[in-house]
C-alpha atoms as a PDB file:
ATOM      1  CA  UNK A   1       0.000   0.000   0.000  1.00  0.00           C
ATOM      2  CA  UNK A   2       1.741   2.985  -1.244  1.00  0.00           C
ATOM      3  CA  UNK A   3       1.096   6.490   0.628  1.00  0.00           C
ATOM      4  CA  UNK A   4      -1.026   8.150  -1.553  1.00  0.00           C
ATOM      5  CA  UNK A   5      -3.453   5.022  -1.411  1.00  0.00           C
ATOM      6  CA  UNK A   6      -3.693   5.511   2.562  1.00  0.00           C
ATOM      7  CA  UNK A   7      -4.225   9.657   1.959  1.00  0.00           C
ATOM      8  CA  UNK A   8      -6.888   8.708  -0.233  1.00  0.00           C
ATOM      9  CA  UNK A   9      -8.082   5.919   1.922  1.00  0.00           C
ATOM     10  CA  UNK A  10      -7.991   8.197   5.186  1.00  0.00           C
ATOM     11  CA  UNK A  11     -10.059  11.147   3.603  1.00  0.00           C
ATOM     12  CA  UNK A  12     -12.492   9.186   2.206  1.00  0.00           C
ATOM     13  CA  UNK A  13     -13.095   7.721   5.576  1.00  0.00           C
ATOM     14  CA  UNK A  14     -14.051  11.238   6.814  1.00  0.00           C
ATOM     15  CA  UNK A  15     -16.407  12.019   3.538  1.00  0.00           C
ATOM     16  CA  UNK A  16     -19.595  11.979   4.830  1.00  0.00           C
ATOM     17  CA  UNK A  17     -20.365   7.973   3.325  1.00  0.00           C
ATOM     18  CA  UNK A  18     -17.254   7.677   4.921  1.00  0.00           C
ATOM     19  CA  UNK A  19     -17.646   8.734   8.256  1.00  0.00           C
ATOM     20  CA  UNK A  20     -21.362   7.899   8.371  1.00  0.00           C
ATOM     21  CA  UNK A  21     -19.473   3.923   7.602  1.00  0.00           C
ATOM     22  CA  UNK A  22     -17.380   4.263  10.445  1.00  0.00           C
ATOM     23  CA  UNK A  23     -20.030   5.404  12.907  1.00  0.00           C
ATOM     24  CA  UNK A  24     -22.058   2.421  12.017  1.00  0.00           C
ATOM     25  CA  UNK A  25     -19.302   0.090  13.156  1.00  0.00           C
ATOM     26  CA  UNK A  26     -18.547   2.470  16.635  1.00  0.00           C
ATOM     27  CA  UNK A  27     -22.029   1.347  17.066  1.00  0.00           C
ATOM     28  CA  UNK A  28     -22.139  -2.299  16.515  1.00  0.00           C
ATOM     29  CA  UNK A  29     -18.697  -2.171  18.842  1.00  0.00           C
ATOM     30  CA  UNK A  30     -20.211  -0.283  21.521  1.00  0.00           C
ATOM     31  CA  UNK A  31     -23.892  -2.915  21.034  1.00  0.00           C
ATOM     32  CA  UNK A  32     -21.224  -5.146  21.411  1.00  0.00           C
ATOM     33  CA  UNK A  33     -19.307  -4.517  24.195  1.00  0.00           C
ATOM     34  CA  UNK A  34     -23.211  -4.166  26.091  1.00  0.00           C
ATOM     35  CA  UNK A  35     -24.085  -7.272  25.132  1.00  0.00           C
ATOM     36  CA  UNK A  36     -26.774  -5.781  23.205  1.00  0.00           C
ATOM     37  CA  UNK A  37     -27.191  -8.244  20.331  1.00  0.00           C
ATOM     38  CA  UNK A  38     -29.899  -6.969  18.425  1.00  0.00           C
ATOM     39  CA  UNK A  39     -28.754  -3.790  18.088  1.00  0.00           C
ATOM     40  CA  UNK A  40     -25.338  -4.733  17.222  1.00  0.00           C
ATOM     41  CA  UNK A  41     -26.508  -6.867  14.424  1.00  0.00           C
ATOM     42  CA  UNK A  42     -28.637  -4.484  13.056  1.00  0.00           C
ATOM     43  CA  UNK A  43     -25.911  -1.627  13.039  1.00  0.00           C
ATOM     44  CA  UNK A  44     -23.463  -4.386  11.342  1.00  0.00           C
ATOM     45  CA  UNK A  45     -26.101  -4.922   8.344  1.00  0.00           C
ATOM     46  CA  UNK A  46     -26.515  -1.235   8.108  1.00  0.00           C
ATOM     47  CA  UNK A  47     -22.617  -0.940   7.709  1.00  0.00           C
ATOM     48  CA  UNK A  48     -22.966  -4.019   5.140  1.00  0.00           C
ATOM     49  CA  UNK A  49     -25.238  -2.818   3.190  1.00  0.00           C
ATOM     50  CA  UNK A  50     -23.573   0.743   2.769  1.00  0.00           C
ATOM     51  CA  UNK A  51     -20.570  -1.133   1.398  1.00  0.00           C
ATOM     52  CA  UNK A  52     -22.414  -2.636  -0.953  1.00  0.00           C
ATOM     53  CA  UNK A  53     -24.077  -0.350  -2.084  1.00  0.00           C
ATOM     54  CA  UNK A  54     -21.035   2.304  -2.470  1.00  0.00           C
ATOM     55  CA  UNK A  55     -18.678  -0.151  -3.642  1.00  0.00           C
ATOM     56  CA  UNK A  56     -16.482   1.021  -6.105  1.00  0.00           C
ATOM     57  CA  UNK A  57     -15.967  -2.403  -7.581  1.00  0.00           C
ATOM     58  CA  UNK A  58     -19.599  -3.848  -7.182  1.00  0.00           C
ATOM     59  CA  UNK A  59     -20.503  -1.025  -9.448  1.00  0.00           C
ATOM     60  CA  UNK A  60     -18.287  -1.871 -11.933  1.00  0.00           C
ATOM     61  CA  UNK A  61     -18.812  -5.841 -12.598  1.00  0.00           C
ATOM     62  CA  UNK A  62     -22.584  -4.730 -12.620  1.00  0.00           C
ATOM     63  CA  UNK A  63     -22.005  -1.681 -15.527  1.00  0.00           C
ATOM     64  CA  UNK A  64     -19.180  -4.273 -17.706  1.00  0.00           C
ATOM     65  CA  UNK A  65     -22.298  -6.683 -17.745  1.00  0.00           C
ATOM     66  CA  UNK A  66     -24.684  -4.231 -18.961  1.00  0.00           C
ATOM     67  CA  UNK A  67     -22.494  -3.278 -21.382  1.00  0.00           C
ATOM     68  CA  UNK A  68     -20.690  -6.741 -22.498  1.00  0.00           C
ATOM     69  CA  UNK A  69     -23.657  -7.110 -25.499  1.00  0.00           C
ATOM     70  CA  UNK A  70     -22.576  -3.900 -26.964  1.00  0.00           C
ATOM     71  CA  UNK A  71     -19.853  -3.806 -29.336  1.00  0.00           C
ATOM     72  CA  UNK A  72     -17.387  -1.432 -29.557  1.00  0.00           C
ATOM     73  CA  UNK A  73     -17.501   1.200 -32.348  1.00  0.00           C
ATOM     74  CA  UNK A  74     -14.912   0.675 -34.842  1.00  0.00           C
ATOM     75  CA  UNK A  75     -14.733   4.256 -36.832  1.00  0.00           C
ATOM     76  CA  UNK A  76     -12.307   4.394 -39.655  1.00  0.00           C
ATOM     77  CA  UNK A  77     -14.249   0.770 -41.036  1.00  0.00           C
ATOM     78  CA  UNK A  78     -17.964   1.297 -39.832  1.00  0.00           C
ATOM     79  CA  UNK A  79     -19.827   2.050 -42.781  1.00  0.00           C
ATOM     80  CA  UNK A  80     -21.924   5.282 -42.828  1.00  0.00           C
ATOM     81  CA  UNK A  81     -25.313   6.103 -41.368  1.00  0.00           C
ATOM     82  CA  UNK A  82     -28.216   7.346 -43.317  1.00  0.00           C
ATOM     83  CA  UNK A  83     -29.112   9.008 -39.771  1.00  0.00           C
ATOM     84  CA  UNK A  84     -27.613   8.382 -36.148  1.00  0.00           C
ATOM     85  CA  UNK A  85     -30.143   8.874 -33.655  1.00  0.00           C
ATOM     86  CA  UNK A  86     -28.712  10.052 -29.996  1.00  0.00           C
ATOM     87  CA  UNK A  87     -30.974   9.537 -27.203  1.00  0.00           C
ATOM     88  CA  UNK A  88     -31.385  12.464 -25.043  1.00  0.00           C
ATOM     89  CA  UNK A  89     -29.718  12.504 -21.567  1.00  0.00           C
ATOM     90  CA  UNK A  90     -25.960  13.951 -22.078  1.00  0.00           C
ATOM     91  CA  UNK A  91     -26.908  17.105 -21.509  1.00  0.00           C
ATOM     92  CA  UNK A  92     -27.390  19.603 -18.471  1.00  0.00           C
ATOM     93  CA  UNK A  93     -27.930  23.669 -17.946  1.00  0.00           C
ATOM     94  CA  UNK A  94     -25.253  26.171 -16.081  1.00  0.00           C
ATOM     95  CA  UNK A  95     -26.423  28.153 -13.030  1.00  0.00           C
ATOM     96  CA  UNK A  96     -27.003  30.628 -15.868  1.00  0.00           C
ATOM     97  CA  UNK A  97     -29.348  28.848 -18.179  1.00  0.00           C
ATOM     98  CA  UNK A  98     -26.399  27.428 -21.104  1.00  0.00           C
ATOM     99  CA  UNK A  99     -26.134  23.628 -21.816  1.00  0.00           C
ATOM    100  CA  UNK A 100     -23.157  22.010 -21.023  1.00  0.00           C
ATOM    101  CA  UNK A 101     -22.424  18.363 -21.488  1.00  0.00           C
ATOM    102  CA  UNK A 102     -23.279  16.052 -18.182  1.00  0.00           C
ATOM    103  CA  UNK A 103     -21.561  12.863 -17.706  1.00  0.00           C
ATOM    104  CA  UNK A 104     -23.641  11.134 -20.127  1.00  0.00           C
ATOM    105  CA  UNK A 105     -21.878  13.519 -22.739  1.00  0.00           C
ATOM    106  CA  UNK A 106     -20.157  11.333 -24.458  1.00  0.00           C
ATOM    107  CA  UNK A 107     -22.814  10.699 -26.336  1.00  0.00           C
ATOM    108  CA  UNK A 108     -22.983  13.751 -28.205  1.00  0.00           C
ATOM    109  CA  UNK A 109     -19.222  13.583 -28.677  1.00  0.00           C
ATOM    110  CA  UNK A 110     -19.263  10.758 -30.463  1.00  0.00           C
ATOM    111  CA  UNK A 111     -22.417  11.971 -32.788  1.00  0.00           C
ATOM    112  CA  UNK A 112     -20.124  15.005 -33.465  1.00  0.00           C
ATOM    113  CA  UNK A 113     -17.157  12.876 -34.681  1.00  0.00           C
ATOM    114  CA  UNK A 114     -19.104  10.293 -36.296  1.00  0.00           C
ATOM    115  CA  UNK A 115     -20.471  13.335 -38.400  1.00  0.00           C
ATOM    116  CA  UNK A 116     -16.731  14.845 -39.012  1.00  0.00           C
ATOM    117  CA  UNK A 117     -15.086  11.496 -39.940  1.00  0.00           C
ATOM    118  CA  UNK A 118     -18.214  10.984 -42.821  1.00  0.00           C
ATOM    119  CA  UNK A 119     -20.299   8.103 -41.120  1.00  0.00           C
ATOM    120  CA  UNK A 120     -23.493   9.915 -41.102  1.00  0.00           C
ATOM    121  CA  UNK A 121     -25.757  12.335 -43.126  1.00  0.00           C
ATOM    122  CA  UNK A 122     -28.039  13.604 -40.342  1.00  0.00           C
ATOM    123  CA  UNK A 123     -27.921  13.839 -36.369  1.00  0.00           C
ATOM    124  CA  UNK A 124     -30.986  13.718 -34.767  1.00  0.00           C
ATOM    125  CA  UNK A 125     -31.708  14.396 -31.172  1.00  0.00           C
ATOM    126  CA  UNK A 126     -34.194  14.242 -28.478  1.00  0.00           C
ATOM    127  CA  UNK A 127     -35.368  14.694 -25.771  1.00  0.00           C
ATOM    128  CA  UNK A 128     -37.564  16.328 -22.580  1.00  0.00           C
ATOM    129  CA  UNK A 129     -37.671  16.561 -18.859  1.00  0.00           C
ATOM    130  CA  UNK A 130     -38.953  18.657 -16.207  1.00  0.00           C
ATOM    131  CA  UNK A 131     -36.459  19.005 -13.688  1.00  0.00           C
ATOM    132  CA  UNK A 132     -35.137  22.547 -14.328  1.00  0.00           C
ATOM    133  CA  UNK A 133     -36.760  25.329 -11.571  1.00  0.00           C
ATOM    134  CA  UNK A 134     -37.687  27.401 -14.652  1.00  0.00           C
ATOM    135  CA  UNK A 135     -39.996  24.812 -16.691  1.00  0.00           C
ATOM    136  CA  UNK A 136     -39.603  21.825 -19.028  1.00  0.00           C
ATOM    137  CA  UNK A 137     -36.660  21.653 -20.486  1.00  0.00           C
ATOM    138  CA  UNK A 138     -35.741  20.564 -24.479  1.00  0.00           C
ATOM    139  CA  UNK A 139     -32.886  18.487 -24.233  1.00  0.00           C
ATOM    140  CA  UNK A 140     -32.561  17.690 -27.862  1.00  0.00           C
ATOM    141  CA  UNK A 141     -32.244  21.797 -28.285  1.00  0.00           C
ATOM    142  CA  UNK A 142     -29.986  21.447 -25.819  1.00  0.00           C
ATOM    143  CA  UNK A 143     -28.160  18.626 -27.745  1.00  0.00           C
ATOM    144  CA  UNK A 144     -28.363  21.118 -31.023  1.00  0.00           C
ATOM    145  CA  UNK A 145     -26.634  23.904 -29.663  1.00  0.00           C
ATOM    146  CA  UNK A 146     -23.300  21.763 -28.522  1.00  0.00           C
ATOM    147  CA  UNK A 147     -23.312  20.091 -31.724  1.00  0.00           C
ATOM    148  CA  UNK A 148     -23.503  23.711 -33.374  1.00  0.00           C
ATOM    149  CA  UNK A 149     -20.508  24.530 -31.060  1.00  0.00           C
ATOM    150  CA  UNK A 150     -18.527  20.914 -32.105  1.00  0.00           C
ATOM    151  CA  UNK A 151     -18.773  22.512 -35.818  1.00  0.00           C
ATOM    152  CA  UNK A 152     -22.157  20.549 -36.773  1.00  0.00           C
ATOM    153  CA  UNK A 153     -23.792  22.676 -39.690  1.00  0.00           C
ATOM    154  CA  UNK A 154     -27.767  23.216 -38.851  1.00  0.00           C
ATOM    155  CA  UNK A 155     -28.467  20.987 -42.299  1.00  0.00           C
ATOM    156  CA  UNK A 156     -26.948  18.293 -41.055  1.00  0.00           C
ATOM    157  CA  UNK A 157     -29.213  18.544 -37.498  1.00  0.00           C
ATOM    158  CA  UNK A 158     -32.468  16.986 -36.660  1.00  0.00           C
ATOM    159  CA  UNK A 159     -34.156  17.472 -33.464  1.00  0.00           C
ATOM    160  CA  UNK A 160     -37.653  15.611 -32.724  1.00  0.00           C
ATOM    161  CA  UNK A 161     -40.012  18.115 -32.565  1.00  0.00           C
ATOM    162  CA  UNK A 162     -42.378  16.502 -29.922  1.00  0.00           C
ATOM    163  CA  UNK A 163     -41.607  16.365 -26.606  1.00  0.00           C
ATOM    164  CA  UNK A 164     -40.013  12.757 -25.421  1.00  0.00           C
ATOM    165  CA  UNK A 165     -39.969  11.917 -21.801  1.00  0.00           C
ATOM    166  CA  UNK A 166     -38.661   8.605 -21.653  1.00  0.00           C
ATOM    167  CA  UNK A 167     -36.780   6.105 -24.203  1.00  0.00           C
ATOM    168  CA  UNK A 168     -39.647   4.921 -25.538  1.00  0.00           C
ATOM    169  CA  UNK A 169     -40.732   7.784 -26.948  1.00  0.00           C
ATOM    170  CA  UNK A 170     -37.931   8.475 -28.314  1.00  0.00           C
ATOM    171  CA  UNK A 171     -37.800   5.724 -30.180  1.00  0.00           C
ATOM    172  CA  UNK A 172     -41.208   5.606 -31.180  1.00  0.00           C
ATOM    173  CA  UNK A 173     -40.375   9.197 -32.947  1.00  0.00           C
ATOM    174  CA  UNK A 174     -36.927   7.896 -34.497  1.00  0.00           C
ATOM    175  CA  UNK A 175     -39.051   5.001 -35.939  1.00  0.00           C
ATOM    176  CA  UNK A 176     -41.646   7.391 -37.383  1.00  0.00           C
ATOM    177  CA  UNK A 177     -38.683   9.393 -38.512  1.00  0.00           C
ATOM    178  CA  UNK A 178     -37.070   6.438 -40.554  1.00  0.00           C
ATOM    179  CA  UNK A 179     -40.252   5.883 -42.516  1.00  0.00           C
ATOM    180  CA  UNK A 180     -40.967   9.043 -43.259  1.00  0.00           C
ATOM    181  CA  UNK A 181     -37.110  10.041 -44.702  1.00  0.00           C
ATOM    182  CA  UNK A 182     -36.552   6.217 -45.861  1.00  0.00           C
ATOM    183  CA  UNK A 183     -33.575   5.866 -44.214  1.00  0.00           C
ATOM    184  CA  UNK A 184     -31.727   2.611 -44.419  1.00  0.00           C
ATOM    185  CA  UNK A 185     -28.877   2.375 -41.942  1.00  0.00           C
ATOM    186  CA  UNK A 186     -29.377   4.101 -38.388  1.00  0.00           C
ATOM    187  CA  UNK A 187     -27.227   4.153 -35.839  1.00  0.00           C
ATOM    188  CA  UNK A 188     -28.523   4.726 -32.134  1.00  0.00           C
ATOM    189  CA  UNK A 189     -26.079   6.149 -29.912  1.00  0.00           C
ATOM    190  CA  UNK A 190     -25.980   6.147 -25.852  1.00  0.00           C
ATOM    191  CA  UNK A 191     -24.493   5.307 -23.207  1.00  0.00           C
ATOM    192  CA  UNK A 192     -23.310   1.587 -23.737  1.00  0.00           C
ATOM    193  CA  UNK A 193     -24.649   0.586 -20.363  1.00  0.00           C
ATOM    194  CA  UNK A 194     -27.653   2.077 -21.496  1.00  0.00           C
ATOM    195  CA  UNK A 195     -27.853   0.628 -24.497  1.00  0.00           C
ATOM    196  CA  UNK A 196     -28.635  -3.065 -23.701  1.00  0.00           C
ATOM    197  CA  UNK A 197     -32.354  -1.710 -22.192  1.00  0.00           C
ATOM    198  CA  UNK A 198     -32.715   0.359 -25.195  1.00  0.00           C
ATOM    199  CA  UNK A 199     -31.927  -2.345 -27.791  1.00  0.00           C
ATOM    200  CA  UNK A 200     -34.965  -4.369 -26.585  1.00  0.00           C
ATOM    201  CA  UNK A 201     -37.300  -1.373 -26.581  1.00  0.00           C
ATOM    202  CA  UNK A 202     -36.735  -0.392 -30.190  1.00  0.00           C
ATOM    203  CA  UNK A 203     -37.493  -3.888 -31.057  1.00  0.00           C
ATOM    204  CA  UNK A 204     -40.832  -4.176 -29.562  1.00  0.00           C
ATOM    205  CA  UNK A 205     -41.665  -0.913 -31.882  1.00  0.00           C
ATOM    206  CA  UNK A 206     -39.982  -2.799 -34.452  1.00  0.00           C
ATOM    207  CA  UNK A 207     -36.932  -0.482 -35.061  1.00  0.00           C
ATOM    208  CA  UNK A 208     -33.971  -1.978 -35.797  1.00  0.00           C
ATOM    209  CA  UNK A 209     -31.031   0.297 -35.488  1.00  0.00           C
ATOM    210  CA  UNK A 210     -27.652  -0.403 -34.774  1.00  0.00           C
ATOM    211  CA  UNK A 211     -26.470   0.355 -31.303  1.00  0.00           C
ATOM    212  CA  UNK A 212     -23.327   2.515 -30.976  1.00  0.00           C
ATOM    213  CA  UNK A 213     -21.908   2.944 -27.620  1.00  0.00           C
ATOM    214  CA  UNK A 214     -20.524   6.006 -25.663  1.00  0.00           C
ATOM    215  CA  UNK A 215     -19.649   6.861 -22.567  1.00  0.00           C
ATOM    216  CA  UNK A 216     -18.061   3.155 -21.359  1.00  0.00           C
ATOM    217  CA  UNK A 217     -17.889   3.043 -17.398  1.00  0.00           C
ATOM    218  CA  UNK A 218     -17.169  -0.589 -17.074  1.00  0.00           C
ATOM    219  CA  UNK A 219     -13.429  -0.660 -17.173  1.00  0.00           C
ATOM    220  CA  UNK A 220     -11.943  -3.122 -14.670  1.00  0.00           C
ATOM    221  CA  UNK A 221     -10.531  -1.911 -11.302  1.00  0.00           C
ATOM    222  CA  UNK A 222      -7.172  -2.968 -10.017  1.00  0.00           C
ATOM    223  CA  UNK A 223      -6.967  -3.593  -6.329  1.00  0.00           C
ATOM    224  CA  UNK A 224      -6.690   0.368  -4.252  1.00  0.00           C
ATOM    225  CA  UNK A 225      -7.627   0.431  -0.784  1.00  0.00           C
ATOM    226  CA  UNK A 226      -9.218   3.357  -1.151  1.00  0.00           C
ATOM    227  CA  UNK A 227     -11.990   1.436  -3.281  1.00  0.00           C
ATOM    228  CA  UNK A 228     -13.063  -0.690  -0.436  1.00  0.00           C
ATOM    229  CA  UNK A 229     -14.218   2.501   0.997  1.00  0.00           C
ATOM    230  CA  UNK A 230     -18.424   3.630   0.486  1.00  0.00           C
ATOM    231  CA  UNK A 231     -18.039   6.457  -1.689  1.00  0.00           C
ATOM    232  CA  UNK A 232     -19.570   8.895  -4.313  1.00  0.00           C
ATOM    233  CA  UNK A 233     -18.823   7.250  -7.723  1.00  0.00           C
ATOM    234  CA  UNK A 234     -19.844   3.494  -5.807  1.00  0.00           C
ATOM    235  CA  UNK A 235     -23.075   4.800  -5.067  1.00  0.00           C
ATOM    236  CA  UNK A 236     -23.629   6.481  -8.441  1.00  0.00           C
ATOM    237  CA  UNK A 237     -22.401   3.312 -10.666  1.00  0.00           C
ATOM    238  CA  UNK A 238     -24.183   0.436  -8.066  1.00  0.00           C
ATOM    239  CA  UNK A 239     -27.911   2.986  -8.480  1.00  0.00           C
ATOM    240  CA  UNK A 240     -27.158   3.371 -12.323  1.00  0.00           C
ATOM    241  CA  UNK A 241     -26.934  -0.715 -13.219  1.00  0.00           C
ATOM    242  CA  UNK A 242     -29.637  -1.218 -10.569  1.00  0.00           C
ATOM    243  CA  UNK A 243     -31.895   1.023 -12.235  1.00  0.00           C
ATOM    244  CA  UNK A 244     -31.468  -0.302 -15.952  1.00  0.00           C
ATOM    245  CA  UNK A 245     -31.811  -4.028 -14.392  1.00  0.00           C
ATOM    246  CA  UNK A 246     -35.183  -2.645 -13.056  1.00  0.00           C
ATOM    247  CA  UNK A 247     -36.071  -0.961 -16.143  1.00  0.00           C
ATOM    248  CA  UNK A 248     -35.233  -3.636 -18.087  1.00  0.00           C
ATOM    249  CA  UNK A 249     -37.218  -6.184 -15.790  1.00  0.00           C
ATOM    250  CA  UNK A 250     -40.450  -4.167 -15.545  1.00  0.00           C
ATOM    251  CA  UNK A 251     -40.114  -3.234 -19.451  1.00  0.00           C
ATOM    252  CA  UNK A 252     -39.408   0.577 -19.517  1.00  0.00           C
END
């Protein structure tokens, strides 16, 4: 263990996951020590089930096996796109009302250089939610204006005019879309953990594209102290693949 892996190790021990860890164990010591069984056992599975649910590595054997079905994108030999369809999502607003690209913005990245390198005609986004304090927002506008910014031409952008709130309406416009311009080859584009849940939506509206993945999270972990800690990005990768196993088991 080298000494920036215990620095690392220490101050995430006094994050708040962190500390909030440790104070579950002072209490199953001190239930302990009392003799108080029931108590101790119950902090003990509270301090289990924080680790599991924060675990660095947990997170990241459940994200490589949402994303093993994808393949990867191969760019200078994929053949080109009629239209590549980016599913909304990569996108966020400033404290002063300007997108910016989220963590999911990969995604429109990858559009942008599938676009530059000559694999596809159009880019189309989507998108809608309502979580901004000012009203709905329009994330595939929001998706326009960064392409704009990557050096996408407006001719070559396509945003869905009505309002999607969740995949499957996106898809159900894409679809619609592909009939109505007679496009051949479409390429849907999303986060590859994403993409699995996706895949099997577009098929029961009987669109076929092909699935292009972005914004990989999977990558194995070697062994840090520091990971066996509850932290931020354990928490955020063990809720993501939990949610698109639920999504994907209810059908959404």
């Amino acid at each position: 263990m080298t000494l920036l892996s215990l620095q690392k190790t220490l101050a995430l021990l006094v994050m708040p996951a962190g500390l909030l860890w440790l104070l579950l164990f002072a209490g199953c010591l001190r239930c302990f020590i009392r003799r108080q069984r029931v108590p101790a056992l119950l902090f003990l599975s509270a301090a289990v089930l924080e680790a599991i649910a924060g675990n660095v590595y947990l997170g990241s054997i459940l994200t490589r096996r949402l994303e093993a079905p994808i393949p990867p994108l191969q760019m200078t030999t994929v053949q080109p796109f009629d239209a590549v369809c980016v599913l909304g999502g990569g996108s966020q607003v400033d404290p002063f009302g300007q997108p910016q690209a989220n963590h999911a913005g990969d995604r429109i990245v990858l559009a942008a250089r599938l676009w530059h390198a000559g694999k596809a005609r159009v880019l189309v986004a989507s998108g809608a939610t309502h979580d901004a304090v000012s009203g709905d927002r329009n994330l595939g506008e929001e998706t326009r204006l960064l392409w704009r910014g990557l050096g996408i031409p407006d001719s070559a952008i396509l945003v869905v005019e009505e309002p999607c709130w969740i995949t499957r309406d996106e898809l159900v416009a894409y679809r619609r879309l592909q009939g109505r311009f007679g496009w051949h080859r479409v390429a849907l584009v999303s986060s590859a953990w994403h993409l699995p849940r996706a895949m099997a939506l577009a098929r029961r509206e009987g669109f076929e594209p092909t699935p292009v993945g972005a914004d990989w999270q999977g990558r194995p972990r070697p062994f840090q102290l520091q990971f066996l800690v509850p932290q931020a990005e354990g928490f955020a990768e063990v809720h993501r693949a939990c949610w698109e196993y639920l999504g994907h088991w209810v059908g959404h």
